[in-house]
Protein backbone atom coordinates (compact mmCIF):
# COMPACT_ATOMS: atom_id res chain seq x y z
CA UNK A 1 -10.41 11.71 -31.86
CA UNK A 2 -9.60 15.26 -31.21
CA UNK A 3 -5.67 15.18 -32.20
CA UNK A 4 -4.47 15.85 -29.71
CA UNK A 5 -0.97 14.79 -28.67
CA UNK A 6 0.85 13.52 -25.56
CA UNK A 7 0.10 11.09 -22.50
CA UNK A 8 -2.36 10.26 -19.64
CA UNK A 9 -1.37 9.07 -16.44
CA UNK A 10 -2.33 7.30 -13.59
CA UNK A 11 -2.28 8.67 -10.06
CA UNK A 12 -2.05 6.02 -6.59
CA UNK A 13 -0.96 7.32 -3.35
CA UNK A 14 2.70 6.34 -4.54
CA UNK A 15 2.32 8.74 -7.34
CA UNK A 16 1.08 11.21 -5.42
CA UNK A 17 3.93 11.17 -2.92
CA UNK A 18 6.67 10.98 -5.76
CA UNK A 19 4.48 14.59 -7.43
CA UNK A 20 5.05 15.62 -3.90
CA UNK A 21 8.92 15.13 -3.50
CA UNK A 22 10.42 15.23 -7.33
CA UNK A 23 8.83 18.65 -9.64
CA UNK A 24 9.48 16.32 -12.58
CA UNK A 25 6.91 14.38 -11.70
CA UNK A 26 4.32 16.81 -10.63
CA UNK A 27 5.16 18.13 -14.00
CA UNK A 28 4.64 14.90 -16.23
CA UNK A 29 1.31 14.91 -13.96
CA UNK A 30 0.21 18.44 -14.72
CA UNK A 31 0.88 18.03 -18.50
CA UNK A 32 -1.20 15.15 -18.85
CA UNK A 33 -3.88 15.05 -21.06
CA UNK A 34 -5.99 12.58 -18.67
CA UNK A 35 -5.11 11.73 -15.49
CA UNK A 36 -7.22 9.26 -13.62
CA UNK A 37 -7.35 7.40 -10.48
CA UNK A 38 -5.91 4.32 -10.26
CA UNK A 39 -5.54 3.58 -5.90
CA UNK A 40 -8.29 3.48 -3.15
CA UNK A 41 -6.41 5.44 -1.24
CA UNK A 42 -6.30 8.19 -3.29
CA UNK A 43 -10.46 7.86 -3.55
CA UNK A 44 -10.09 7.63 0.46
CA UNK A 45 -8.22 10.31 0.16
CA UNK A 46 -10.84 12.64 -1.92
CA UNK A 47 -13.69 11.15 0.35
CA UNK A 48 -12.02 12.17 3.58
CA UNK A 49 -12.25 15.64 1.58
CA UNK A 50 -15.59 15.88 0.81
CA UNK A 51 -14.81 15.28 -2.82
CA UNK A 52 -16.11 12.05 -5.10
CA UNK A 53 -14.08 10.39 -7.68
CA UNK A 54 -14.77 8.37 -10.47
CA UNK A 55 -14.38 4.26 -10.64
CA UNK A 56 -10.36 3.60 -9.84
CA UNK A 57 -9.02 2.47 -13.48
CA UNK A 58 -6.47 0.30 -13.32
CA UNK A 59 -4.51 -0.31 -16.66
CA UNK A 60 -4.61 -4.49 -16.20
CA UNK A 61 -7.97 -4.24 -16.87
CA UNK A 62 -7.85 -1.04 -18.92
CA UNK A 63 -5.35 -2.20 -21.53
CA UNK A 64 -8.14 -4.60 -23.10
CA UNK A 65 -10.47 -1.88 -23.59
CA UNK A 66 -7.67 0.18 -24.85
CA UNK A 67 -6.74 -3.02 -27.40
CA UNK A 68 -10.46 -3.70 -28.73
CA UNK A 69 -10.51 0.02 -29.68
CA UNK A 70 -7.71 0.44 -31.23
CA UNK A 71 -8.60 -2.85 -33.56
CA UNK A 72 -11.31 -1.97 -34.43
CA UNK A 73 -10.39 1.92 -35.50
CA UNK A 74 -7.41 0.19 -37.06
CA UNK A 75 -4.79 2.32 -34.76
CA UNK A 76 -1.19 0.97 -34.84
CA UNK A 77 0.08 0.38 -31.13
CA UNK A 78 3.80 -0.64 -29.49
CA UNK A 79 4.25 -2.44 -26.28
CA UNK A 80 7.40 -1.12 -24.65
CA UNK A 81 7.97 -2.79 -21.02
CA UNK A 82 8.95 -5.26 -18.84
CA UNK A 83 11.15 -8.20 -19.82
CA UNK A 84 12.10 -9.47 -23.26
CA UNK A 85 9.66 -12.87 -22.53
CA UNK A 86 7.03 -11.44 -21.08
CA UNK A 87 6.49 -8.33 -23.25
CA UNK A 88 6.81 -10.75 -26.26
CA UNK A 89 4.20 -13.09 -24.38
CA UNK A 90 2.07 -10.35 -23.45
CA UNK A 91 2.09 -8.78 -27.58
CA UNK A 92 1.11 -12.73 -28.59
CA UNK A 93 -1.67 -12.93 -25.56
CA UNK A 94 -3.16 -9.78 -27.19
CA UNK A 95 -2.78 -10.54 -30.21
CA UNK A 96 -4.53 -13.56 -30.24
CA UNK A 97 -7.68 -11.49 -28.34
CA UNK A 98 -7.81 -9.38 -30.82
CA UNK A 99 -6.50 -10.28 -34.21
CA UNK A 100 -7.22 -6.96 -35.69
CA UNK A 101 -5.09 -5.65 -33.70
CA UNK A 102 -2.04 -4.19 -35.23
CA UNK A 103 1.29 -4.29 -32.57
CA UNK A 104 3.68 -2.00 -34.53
CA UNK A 105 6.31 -3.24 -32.13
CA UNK A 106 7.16 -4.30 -28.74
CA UNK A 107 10.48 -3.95 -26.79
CA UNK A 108 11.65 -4.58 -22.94
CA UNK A 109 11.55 -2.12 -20.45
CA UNK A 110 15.08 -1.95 -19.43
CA UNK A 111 16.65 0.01 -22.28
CA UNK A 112 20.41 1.09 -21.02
CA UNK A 113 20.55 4.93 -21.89
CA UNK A 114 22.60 4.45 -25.80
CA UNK A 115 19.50 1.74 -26.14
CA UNK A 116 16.77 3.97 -25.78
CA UNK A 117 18.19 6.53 -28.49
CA UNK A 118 17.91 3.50 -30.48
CA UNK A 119 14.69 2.44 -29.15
CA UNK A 120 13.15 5.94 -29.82
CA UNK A 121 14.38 5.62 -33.95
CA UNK A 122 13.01 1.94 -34.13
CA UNK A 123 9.16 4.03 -32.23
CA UNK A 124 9.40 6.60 -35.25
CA UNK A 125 9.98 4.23 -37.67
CA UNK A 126 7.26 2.04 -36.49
CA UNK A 127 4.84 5.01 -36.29
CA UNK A 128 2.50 3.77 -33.50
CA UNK A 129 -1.00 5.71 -32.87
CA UNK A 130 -0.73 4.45 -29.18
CA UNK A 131 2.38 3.29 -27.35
CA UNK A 132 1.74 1.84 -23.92
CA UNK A 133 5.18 2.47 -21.48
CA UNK A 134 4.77 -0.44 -19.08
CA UNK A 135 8.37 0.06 -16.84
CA UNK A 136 6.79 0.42 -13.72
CA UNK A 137 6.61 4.06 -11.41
CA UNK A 138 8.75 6.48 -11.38
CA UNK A 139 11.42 4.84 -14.30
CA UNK A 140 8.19 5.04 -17.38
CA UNK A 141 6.80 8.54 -16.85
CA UNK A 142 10.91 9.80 -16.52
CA UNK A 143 11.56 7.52 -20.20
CA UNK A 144 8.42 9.41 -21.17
CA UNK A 145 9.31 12.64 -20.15
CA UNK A 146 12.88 12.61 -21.73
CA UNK A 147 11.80 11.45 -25.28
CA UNK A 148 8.33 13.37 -25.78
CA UNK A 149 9.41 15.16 -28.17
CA UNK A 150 10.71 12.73 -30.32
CA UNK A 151 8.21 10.09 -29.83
CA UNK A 152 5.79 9.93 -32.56
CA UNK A 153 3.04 8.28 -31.15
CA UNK A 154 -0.52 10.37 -30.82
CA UNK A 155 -0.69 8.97 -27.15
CA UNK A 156 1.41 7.45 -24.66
CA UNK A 157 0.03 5.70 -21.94
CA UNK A 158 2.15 5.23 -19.08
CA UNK A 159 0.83 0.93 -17.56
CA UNK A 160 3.36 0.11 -14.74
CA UNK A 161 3.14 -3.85 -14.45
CA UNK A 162 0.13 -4.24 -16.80
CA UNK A 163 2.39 -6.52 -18.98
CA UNK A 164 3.02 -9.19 -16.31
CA UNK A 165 -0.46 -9.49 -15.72
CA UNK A 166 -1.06 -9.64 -19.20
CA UNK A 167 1.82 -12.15 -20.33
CA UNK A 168 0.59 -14.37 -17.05
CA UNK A 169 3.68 -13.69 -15.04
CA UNK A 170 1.82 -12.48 -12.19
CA UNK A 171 -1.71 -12.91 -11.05
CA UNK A 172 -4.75 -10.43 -9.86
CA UNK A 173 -6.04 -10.46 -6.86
CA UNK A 174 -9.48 -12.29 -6.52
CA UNK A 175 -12.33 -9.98 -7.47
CA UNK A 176 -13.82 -9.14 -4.19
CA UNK A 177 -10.55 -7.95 -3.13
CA UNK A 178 -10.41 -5.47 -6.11
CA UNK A 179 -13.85 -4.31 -5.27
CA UNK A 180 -13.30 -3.72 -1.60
CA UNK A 181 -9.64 -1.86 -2.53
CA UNK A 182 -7.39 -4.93 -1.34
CA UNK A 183 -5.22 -5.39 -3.99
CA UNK A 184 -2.45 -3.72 -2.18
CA UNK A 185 -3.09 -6.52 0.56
CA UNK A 186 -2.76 -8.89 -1.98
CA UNK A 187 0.49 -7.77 -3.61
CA UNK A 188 2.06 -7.24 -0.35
CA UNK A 189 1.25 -11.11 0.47
């Protein structure tokens, strides 16, 4: 709403670690124009602190909100991420949600390096509002950080394995494990 341009982030314990060791990262996080919890342990972390953190986001839930809104304000979006089935799957699960939403494009996640020069023309020629990066931590906020500038999009949300979960490739964990932070448990099963 403001026009402002660039990308939010997520921060998890993982993230936090990889800010820690690589000033690339701590830099993509820095530059940010959100960045939000999205790991109890980093709201473990802040409580063991003293300090209190907002609801943990995570962008498999997130990404529905983000979809609704930009149907209804008519905003163009690209799906860039995972593999060529399930980021097709994922654009058609969406798609039929919310069928004013407009998908300016999708494309897989593993782009060699001469792939993403042509990835990057096929973004600007699509001219997405939003493009969601969905190539999982550190491998999406690096893709991000090396095309910035020539990425057209008004915001770039970096969504790690949101497209599985979307497409139906893999599954949440059960509610009550979300609410009591044991989705970690759950993945590592």
């Amino acid at each position: 709403d403001h026009g402002s341009k660039g990308w939010f982030s997520y921060v998890n314990v993982y993230a936090l670690n990889l800010a820690y060791e690589n000033p690339w990262f701590s830099l993509f996080l820095k530059e940010s124009l959100v960045t939000y919890c999205d790991g109890q342990g980093v709201r473990l972390g802040a409580a063991l602190l003293g300090k209190s953190l907002p609801e943990r986001i995570v962008m498999s839930d997130w990404i529905y909100d983000v979809c609704e809104i930009a149907g209804l304000r008519g905003a163009r979006i690209y799906l860039l991420g995972s593999t060529p089935q399930v980021i097709e799957k994922a654009g058609a699960v969406l798609r039929e949600m919310y069928p004013e939403l407009q998908i300016a494009g999708t494309h897989h996640g593993y782009p060699s390096e001469i792939e993403s020069e042509l990835l990057v023309q096929s973004i600007q020629r699509a001219n997405p509002d939003l493009l969601i990066v969905g190539m999982g931590m550190p491998h999406q906020e690096e893709w991000i950080l090396r095309y910035r500038d020539r990425l057209n999009a008004q915001i770039v949300l970096n969504a790690g394995s949101c497209f599985d979960y979307v497409a139906g490739a893999k599954k949440r964990c059960p509610a009550w494990m979300g609410v009591m932070g044991l989705e970690w448990l759950y993945r590592l099963f």
